[in-house]
C-alpha atoms as a PDB file:
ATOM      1  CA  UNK A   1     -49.684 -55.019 -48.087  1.00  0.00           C
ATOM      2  CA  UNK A   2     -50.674 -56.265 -44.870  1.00  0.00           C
ATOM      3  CA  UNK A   3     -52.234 -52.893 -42.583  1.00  0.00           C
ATOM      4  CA  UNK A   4     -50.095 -53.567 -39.831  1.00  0.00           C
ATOM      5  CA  UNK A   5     -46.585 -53.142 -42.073  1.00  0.00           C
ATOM      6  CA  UNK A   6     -48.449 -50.244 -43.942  1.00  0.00           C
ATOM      7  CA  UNK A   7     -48.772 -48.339 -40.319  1.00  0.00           C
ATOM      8  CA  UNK A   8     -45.336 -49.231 -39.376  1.00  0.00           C
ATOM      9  CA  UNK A   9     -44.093 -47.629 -42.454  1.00  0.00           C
ATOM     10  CA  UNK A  10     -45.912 -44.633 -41.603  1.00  0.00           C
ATOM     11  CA  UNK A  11     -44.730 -44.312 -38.383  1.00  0.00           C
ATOM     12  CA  UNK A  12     -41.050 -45.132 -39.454  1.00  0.00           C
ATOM     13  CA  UNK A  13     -41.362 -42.327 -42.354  1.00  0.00           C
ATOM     14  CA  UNK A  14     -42.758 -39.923 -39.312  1.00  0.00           C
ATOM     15  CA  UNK A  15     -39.880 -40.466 -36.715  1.00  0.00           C
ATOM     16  CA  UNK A  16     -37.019 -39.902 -39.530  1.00  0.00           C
ATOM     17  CA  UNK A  17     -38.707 -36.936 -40.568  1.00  0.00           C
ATOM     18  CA  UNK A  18     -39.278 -35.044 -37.183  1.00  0.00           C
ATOM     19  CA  UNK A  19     -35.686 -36.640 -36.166  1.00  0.00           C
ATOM     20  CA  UNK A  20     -33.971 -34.919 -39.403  1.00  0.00           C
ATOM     21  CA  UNK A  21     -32.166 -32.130 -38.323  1.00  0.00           C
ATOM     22  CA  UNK A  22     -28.165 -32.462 -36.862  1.00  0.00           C
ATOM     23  CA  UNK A  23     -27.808 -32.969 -33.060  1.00  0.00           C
ATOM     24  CA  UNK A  24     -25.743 -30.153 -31.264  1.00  0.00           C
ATOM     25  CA  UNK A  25     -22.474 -31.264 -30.731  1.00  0.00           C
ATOM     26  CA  UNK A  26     -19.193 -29.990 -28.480  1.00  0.00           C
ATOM     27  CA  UNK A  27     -21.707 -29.868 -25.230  1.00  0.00           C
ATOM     28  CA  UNK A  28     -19.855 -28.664 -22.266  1.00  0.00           C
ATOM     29  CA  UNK A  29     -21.050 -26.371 -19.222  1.00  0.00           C
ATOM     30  CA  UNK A  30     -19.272 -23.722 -18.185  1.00  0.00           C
ATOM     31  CA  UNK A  31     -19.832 -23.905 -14.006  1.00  0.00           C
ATOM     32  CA  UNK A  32     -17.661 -20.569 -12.258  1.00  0.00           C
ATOM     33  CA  UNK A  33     -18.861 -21.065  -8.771  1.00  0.00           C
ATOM     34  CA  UNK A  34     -22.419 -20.586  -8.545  1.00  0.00           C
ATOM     35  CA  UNK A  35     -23.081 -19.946 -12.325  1.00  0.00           C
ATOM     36  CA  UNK A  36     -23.744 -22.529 -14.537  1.00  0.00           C
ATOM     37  CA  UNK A  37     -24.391 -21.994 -18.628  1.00  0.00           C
ATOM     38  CA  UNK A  38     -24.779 -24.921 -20.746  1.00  0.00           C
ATOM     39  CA  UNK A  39     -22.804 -24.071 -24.443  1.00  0.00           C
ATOM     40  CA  UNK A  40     -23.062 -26.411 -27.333  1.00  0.00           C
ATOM     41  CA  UNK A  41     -22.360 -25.987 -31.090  1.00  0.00           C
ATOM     42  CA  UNK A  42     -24.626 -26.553 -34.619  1.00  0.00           C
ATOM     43  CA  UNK A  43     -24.368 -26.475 -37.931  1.00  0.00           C
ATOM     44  CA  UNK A  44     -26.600 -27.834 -40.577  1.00  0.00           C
ATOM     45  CA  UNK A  45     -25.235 -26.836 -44.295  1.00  0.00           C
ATOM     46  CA  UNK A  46     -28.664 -27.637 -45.799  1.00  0.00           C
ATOM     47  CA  UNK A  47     -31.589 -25.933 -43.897  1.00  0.00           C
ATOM     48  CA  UNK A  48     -32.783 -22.766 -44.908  1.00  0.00           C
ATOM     49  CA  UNK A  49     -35.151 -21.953 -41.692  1.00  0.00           C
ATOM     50  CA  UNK A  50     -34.571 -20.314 -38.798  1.00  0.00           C
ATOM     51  CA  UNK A  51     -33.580 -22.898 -35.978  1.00  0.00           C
ATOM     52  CA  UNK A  52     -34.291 -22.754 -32.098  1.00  0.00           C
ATOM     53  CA  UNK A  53     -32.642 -24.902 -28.986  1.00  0.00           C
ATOM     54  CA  UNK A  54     -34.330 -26.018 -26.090  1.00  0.00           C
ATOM     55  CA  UNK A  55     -32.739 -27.360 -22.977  1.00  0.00           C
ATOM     56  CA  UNK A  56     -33.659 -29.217 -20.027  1.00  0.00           C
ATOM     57  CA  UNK A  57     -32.371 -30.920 -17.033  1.00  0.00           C
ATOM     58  CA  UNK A  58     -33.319 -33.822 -14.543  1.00  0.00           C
ATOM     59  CA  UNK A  59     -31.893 -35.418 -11.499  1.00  0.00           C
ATOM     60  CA  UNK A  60     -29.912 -38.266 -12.901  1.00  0.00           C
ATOM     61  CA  UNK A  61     -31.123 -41.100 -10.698  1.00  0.00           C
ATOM     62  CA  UNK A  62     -34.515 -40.186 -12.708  1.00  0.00           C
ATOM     63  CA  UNK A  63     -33.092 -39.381 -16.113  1.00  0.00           C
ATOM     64  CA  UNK A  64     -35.326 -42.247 -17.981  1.00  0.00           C
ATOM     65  CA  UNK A  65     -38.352 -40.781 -16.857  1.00  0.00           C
ATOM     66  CA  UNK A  66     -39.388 -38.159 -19.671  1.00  0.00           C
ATOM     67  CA  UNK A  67     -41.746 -36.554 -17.046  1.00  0.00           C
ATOM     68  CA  UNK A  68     -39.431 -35.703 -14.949  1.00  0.00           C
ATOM     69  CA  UNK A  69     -37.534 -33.169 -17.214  1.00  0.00           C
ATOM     70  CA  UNK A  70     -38.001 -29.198 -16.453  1.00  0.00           C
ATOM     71  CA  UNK A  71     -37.196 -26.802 -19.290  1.00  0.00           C
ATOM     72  CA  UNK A  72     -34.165 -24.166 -18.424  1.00  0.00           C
ATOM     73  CA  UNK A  73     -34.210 -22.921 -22.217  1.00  0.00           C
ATOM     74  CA  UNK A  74     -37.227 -23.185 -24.656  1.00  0.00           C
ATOM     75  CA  UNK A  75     -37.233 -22.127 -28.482  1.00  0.00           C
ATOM     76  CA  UNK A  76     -33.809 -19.963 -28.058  1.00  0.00           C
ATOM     77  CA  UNK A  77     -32.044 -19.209 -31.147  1.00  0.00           C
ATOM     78  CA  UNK A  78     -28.494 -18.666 -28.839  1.00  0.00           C
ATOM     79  CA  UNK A  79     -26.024 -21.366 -28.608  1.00  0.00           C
ATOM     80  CA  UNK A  80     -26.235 -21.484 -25.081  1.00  0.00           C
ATOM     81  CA  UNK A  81     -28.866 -21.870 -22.050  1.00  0.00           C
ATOM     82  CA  UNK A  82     -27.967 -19.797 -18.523  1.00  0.00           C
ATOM     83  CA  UNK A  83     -29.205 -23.146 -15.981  1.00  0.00           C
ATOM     84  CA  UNK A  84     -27.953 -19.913 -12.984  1.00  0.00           C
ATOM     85  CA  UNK A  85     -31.424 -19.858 -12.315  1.00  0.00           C
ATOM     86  CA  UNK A  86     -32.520 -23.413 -11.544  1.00  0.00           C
ATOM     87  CA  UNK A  87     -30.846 -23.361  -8.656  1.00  0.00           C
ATOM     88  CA  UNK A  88     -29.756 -26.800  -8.822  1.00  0.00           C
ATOM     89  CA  UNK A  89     -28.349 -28.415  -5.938  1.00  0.00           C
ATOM     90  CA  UNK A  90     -24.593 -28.151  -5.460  1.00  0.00           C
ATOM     91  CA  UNK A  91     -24.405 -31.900  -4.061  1.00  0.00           C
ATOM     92  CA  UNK A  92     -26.721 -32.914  -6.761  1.00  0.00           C
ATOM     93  CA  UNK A  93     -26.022 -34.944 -10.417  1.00  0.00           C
ATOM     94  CA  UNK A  94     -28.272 -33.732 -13.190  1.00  0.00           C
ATOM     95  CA  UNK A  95     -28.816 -34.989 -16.175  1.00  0.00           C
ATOM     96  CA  UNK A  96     -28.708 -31.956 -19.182  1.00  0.00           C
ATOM     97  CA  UNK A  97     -30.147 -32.003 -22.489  1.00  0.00           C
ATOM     98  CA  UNK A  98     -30.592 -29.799 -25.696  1.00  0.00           C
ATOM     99  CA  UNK A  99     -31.941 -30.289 -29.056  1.00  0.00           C
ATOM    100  CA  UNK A 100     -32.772 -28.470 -32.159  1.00  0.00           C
ATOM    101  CA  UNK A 101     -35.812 -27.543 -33.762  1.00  0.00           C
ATOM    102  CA  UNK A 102     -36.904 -26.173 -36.986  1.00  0.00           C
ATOM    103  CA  UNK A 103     -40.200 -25.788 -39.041  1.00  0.00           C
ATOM    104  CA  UNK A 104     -41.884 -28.390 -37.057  1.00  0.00           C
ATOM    105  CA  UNK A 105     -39.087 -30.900 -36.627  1.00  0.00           C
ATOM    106  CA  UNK A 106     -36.024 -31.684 -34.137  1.00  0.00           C
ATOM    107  CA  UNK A 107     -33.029 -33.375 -33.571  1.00  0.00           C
ATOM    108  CA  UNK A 108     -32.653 -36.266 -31.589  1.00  0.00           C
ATOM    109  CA  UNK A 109     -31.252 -34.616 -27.900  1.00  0.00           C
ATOM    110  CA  UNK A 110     -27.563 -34.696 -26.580  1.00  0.00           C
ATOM    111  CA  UNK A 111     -27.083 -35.511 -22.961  1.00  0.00           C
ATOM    112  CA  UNK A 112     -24.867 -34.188 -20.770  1.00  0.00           C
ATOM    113  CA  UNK A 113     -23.953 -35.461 -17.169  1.00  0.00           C
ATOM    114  CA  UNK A 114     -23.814 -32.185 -14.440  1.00  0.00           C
ATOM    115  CA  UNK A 115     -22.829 -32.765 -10.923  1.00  0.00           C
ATOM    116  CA  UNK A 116     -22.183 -29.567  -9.551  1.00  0.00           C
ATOM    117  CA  UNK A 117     -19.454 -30.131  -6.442  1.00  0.00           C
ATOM    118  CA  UNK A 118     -17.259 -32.203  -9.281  1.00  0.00           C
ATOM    119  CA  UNK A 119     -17.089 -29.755 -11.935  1.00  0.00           C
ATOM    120  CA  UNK A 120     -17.800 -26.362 -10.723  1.00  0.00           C
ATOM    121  CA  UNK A 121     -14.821 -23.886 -10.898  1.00  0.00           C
ATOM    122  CA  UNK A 122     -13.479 -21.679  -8.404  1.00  0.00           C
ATOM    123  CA  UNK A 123     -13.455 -18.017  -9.268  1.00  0.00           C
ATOM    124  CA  UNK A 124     -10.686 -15.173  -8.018  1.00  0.00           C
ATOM    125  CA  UNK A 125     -11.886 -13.104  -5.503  1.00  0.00           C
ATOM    126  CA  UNK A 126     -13.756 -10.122  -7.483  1.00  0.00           C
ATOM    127  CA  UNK A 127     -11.695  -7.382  -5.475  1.00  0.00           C
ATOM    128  CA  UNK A 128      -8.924  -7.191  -3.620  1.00  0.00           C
ATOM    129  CA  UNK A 129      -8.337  -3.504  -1.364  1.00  0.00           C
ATOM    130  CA  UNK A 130      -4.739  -2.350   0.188  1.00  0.00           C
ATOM    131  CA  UNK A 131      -3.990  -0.075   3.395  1.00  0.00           C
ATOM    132  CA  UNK A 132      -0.283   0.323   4.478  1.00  0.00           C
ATOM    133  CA  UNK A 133       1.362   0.084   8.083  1.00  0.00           C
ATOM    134  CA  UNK A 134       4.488   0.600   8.859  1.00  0.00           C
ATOM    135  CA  UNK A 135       6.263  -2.420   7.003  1.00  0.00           C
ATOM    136  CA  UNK A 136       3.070  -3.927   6.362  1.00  0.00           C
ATOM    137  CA  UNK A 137       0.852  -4.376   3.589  1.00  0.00           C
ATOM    138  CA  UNK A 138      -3.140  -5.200   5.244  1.00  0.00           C
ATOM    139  CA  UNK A 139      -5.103  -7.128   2.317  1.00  0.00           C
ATOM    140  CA  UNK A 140      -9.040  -6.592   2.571  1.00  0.00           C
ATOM    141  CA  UNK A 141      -9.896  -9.650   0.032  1.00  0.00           C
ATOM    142  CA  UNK A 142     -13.991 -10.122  -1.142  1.00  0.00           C
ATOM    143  CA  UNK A 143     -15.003 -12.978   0.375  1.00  0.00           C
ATOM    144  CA  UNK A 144     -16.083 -15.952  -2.344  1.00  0.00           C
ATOM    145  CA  UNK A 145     -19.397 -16.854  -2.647  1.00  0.00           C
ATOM    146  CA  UNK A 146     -18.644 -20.215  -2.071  1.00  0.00           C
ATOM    147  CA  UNK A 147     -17.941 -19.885   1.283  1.00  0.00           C
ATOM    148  CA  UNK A 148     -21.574 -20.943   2.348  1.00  0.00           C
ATOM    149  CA  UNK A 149     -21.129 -24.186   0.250  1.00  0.00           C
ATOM    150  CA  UNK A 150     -17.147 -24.939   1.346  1.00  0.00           C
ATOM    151  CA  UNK A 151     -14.283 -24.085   3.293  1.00  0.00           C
ATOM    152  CA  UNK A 152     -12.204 -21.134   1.379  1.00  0.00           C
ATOM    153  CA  UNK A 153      -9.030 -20.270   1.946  1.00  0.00           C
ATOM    154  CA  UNK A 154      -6.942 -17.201   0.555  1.00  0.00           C
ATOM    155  CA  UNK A 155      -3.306 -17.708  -0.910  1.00  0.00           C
ATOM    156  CA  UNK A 156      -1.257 -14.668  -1.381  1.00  0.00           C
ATOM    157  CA  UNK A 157       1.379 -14.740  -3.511  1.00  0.00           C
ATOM    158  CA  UNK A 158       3.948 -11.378  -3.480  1.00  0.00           C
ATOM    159  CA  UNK A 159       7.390 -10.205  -4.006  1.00  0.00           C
ATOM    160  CA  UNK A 160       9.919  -7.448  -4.708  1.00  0.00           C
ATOM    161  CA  UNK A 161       9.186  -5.609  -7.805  1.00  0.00           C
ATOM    162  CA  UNK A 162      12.911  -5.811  -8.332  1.00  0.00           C
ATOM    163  CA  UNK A 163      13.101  -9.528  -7.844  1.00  0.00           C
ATOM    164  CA  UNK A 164      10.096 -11.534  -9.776  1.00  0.00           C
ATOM    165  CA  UNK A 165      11.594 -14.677  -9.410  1.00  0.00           C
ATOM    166  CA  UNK A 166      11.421 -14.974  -5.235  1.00  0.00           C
ATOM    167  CA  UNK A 167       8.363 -15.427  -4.714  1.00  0.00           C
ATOM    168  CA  UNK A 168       6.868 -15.531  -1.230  1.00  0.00           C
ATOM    169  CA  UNK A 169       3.306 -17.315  -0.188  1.00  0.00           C
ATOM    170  CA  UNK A 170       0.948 -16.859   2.638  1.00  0.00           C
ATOM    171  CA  UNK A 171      -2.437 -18.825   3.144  1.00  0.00           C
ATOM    172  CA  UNK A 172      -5.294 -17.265   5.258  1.00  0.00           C
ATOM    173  CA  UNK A 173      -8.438 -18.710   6.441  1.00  0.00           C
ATOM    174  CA  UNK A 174     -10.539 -15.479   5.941  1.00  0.00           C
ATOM    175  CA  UNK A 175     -10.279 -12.556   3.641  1.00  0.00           C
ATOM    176  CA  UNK A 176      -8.236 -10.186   6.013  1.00  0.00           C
ATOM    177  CA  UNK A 177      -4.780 -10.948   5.145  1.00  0.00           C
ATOM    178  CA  UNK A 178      -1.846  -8.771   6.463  1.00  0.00           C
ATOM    179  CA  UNK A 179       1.739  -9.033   5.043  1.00  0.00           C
ATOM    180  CA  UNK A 180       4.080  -8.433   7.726  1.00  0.00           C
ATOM    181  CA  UNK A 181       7.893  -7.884   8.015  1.00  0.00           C
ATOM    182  CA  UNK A 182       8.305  -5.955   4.804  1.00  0.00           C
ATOM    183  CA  UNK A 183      11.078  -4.143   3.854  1.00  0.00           C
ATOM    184  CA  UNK A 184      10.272  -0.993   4.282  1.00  0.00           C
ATOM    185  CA  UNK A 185      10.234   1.893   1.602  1.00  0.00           C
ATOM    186  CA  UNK A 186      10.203  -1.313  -0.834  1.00  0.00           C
ATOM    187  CA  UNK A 187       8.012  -1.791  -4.261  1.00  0.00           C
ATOM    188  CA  UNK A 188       5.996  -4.805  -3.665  1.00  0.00           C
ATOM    189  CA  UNK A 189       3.287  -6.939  -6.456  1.00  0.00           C
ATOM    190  CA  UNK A 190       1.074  -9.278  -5.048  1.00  0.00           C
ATOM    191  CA  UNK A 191      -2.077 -11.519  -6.309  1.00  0.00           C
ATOM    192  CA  UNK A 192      -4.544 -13.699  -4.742  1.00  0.00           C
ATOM    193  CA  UNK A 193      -6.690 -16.362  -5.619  1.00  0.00           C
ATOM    194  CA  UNK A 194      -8.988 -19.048  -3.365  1.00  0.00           C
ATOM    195  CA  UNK A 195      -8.795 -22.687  -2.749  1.00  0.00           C
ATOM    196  CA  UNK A 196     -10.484 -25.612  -1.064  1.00  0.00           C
ATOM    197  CA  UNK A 197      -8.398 -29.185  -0.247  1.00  0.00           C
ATOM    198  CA  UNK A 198     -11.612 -31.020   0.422  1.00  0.00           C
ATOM    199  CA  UNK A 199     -12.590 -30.461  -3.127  1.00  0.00           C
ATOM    200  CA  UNK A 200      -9.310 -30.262  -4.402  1.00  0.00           C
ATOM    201  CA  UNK A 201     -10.189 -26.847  -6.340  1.00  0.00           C
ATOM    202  CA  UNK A 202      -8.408 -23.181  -6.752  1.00  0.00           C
ATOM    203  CA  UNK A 203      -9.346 -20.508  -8.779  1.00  0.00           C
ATOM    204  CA  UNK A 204      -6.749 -18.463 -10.957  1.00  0.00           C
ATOM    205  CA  UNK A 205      -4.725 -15.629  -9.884  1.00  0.00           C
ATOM    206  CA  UNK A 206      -6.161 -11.967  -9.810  1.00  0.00           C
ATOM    207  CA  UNK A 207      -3.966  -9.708 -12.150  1.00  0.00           C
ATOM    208  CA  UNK A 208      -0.885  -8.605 -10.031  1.00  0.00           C
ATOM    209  CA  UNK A 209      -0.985  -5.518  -8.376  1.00  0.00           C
ATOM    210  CA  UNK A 210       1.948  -2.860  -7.028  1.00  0.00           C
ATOM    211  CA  UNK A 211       2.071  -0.996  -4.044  1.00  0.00           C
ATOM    212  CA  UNK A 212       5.007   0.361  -1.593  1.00  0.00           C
ATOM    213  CA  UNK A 213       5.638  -1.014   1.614  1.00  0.00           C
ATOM    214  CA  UNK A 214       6.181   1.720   4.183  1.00  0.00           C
ATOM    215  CA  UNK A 215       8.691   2.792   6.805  1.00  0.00           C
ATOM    216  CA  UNK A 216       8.542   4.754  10.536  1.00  0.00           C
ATOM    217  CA  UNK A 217      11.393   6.013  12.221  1.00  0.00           C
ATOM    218  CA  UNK A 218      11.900   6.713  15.476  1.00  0.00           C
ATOM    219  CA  UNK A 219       9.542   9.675  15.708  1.00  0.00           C
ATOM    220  CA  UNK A 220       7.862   9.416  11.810  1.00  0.00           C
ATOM    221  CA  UNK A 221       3.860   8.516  11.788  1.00  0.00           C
ATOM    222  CA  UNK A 222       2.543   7.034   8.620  1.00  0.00           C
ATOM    223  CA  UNK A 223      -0.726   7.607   7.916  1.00  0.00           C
ATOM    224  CA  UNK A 224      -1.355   6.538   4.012  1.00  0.00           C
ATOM    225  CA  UNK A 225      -0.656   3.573   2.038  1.00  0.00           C
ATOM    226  CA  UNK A 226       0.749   4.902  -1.037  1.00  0.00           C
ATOM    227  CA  UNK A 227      -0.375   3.226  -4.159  1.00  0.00           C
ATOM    228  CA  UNK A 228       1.285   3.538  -7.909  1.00  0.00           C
ATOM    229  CA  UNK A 229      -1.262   5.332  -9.707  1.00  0.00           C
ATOM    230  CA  UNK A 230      -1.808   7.896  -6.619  1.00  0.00           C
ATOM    231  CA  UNK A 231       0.755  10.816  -6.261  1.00  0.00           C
ATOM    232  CA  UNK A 232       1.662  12.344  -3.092  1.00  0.00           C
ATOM    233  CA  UNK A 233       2.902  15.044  -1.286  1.00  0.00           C
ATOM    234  CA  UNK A 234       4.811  14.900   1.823  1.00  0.00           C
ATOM    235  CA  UNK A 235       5.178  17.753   4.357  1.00  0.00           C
ATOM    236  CA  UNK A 236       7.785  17.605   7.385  1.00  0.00           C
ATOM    237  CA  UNK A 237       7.671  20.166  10.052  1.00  0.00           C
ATOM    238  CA  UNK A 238      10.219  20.826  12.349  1.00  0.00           C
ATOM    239  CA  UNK A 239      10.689  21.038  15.688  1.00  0.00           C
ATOM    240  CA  UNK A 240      12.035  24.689  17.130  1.00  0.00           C
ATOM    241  CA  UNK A 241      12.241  25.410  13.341  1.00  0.00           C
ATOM    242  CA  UNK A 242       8.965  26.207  12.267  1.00  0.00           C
ATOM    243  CA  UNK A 243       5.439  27.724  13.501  1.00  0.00           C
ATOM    244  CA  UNK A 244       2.766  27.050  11.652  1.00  0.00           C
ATOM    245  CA  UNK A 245       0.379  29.892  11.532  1.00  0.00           C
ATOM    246  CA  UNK A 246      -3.644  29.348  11.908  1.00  0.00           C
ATOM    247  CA  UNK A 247      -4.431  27.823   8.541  1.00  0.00           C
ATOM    248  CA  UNK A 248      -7.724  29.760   8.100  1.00  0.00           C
ATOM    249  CA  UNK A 249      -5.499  32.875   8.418  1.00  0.00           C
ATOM    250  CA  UNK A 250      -3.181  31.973   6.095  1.00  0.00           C
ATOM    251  CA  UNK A 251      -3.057  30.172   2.589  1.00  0.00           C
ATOM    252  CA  UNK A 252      -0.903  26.864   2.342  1.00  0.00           C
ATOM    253  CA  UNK A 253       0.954  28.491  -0.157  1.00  0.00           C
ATOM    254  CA  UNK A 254       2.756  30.881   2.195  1.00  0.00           C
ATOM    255  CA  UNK A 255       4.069  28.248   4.884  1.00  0.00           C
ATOM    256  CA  UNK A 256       7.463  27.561   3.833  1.00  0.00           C
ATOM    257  CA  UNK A 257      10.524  25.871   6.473  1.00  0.00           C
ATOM    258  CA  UNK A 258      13.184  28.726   7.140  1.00  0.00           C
ATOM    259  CA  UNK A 259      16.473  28.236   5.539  1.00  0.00           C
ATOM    260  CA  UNK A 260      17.827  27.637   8.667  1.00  0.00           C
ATOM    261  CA  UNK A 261      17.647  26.185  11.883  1.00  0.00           C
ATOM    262  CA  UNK A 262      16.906  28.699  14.540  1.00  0.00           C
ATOM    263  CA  UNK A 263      17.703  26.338  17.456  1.00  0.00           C
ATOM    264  CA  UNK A 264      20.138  23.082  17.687  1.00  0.00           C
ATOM    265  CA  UNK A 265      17.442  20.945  19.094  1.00  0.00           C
ATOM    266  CA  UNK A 266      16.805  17.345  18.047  1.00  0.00           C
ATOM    267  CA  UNK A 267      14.781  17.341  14.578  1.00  0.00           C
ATOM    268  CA  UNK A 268      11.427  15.631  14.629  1.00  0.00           C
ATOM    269  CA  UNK A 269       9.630  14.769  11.311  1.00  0.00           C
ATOM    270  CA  UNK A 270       5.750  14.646  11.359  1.00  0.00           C
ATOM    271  CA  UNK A 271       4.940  12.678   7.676  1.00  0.00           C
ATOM    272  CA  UNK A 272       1.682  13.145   6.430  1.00  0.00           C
ATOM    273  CA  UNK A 273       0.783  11.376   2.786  1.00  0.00           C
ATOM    274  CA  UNK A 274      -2.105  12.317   0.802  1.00  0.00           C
ATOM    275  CA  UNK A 275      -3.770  11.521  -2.073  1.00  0.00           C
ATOM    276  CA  UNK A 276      -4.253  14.235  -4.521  1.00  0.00           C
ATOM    277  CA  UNK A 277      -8.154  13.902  -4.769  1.00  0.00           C
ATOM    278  CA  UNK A 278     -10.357  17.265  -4.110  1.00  0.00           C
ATOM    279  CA  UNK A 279     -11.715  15.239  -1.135  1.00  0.00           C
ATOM    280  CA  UNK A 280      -9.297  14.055   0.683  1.00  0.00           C
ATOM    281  CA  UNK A 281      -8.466  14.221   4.027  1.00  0.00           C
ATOM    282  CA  UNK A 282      -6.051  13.788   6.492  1.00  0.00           C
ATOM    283  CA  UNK A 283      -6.225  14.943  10.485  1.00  0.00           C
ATOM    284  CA  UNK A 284      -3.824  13.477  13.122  1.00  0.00           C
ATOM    285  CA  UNK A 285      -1.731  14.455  16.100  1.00  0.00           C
ATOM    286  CA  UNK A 286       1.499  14.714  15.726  1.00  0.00           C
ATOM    287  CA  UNK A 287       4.482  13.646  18.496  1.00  0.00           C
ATOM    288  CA  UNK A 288       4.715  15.474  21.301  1.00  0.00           C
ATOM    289  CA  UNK A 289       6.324  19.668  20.815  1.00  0.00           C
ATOM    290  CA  UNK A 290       6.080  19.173  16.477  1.00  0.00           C
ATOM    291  CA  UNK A 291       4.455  21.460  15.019  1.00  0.00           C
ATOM    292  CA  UNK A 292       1.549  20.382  12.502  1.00  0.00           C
ATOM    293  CA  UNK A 293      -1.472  21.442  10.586  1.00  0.00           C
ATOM    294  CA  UNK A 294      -5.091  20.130   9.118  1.00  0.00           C
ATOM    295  CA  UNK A 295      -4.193  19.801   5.283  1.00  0.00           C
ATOM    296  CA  UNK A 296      -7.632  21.798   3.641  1.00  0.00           C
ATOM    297  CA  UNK A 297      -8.561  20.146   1.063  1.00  0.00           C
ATOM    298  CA  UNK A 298      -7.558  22.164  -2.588  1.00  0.00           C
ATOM    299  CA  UNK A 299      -5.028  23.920  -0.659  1.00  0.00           C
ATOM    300  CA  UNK A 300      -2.155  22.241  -2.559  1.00  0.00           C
ATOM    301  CA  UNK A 301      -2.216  22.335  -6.193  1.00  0.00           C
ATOM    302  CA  UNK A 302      -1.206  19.761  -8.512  1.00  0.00           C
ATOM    303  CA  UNK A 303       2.929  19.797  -8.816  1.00  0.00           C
ATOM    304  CA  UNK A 304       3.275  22.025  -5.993  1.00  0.00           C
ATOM    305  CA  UNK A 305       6.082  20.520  -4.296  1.00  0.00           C
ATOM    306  CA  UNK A 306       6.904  20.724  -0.201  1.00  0.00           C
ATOM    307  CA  UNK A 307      10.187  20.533   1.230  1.00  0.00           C
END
């Protein structure tokens, strides 16, 4: 046999051998704004060792020279590689790769075409805060982390817990949002999510929330959105009807309204809503001539009830 064929053989014999193993199939990345992780899936029904992934990545307009290549993942036994931390370029197209090796061998490597600002994924803002006005609802949204990278916008979708199906939408160009002419004394849900048009992107929804839109007559202040889970307790003082003693004289306990009127003068109401929590607080003046007090915080128990 002539020594040239005999070498080729060799080197044929070689190749298949270190080339043996199954490729990973099913590669995908999963790109949520600024995070990027590379998934594939494996199987091989007839190796018995241990086997290890490596992946790597290159800008694609270089993707034929093996040099250029730099490792995200090496010898990592998860089906998956984190690329977060290359920091690739958002504008940039990479080229991805993984393999698998065992017991001295690999597979042959699976490519997978990345560019960033094509297939990244908008996430829903991460938190989304409430404070009430008088038939108002004022939205504090966490701004996306995209926003260095494009132009987000905030949609806010709400309606009348009573009435799912009309649905209302407002779009905002930063995360304060306010919802204005409510109905007042109203059950409201709302969710938000972000958006670009450039890039033709929006994230999901957050999970809907509920909260009560709030109402002021003509001499009521409101001080406290009032949220589902949080109970309340409302006091209303009187004009003419009632003096408050000093409250570091007296308990909360003892101030009760009389049973009745002891002059004909116009009522006033002075509304104060707090959240049972040991630290609340709650300090304001109220209208002119009504009386009012400092609520001390543990002064009202639990269930106590004020009329």
């Amino acid at each position: 046999m002539p020594l040239y064929l005999h070498v080729g053989l060799n080197l044929l014999v070689l190749f298949s051998a270190s080339a043996s193993l199954s490729s990973p199939y099913d590669v995908r990345m999963i790109a949520v704004d600024l995070n990027y992780t590379l998934q594939w899936a494996w199987s091989d029904s007839q190796l018995n060792d241990s086997v290890n992934f490596t992946a790597a990545y290159a800008f694609w307009n270089i993707k034929d020279d093996e040099g250029s290549y730099k490792q995200a993942c090496a010898g990592s036994g998860e089906h998956w590689c984190d690329f977060t931390h290359c920091k690739l370029h958002f504008k940039g197209s990479f080229q991805t790769r993984v393999r698998a090796e065992a017991a001295g061998r690999h597979s042959n490597w699976t490519h997978l075409r990345f560019t960033p600002d094509e297939h990244v994924l908008l996430g829903p803002p991460s938190e989304v805060n409430m404070q009430g006005d008088v038939e108002m609802v004022i939205l504090n949204i966490s701004k996306s982390v995209m926003n260095s990278l494009m132009k987000v916008q905030y949609e806010v979708q709400y309606w009348e817990q009573q009435q799912p199906d009309q649905k209302h939408l407002k779009i905002y160009n930063d995360p304060y949002a306010p919802l204005t002419s409510l109905k007042p004394w109203t059950e409201y849900c709302l969710q938000v999510r972000v958006f670009n048009k450039d890039y033709s992107k929006n994230s999901s929804f957050t999970s809907p929330r509920s909260t009560f839109s709030l109402a002021e007559s003509a001499h009521c202040a409101v001080l406290y959105l009032t949220v589902r889970s949080c109970s309340i307790h409302v006091l209303q003082t009187q004009k003419k009807d009632l003096s408050i003693p000093n409250p570091q004289q007296h308990s909360m306990s003892s101030i009760r309204p009389p049973t009745s009127p002891r002059s004909s003068g116009t009522k006033m109401f002075h509304s104060i809503c707090v959240r049972t929590h040991p630290t609340a607080r709650v300090s304001t003046a109220p209208p002119a001539g009504a009386g009012w007090h400092r609520r001390v915080p543990g002064s009202v128990l639990p269930g106590e009830q004020w009329f």
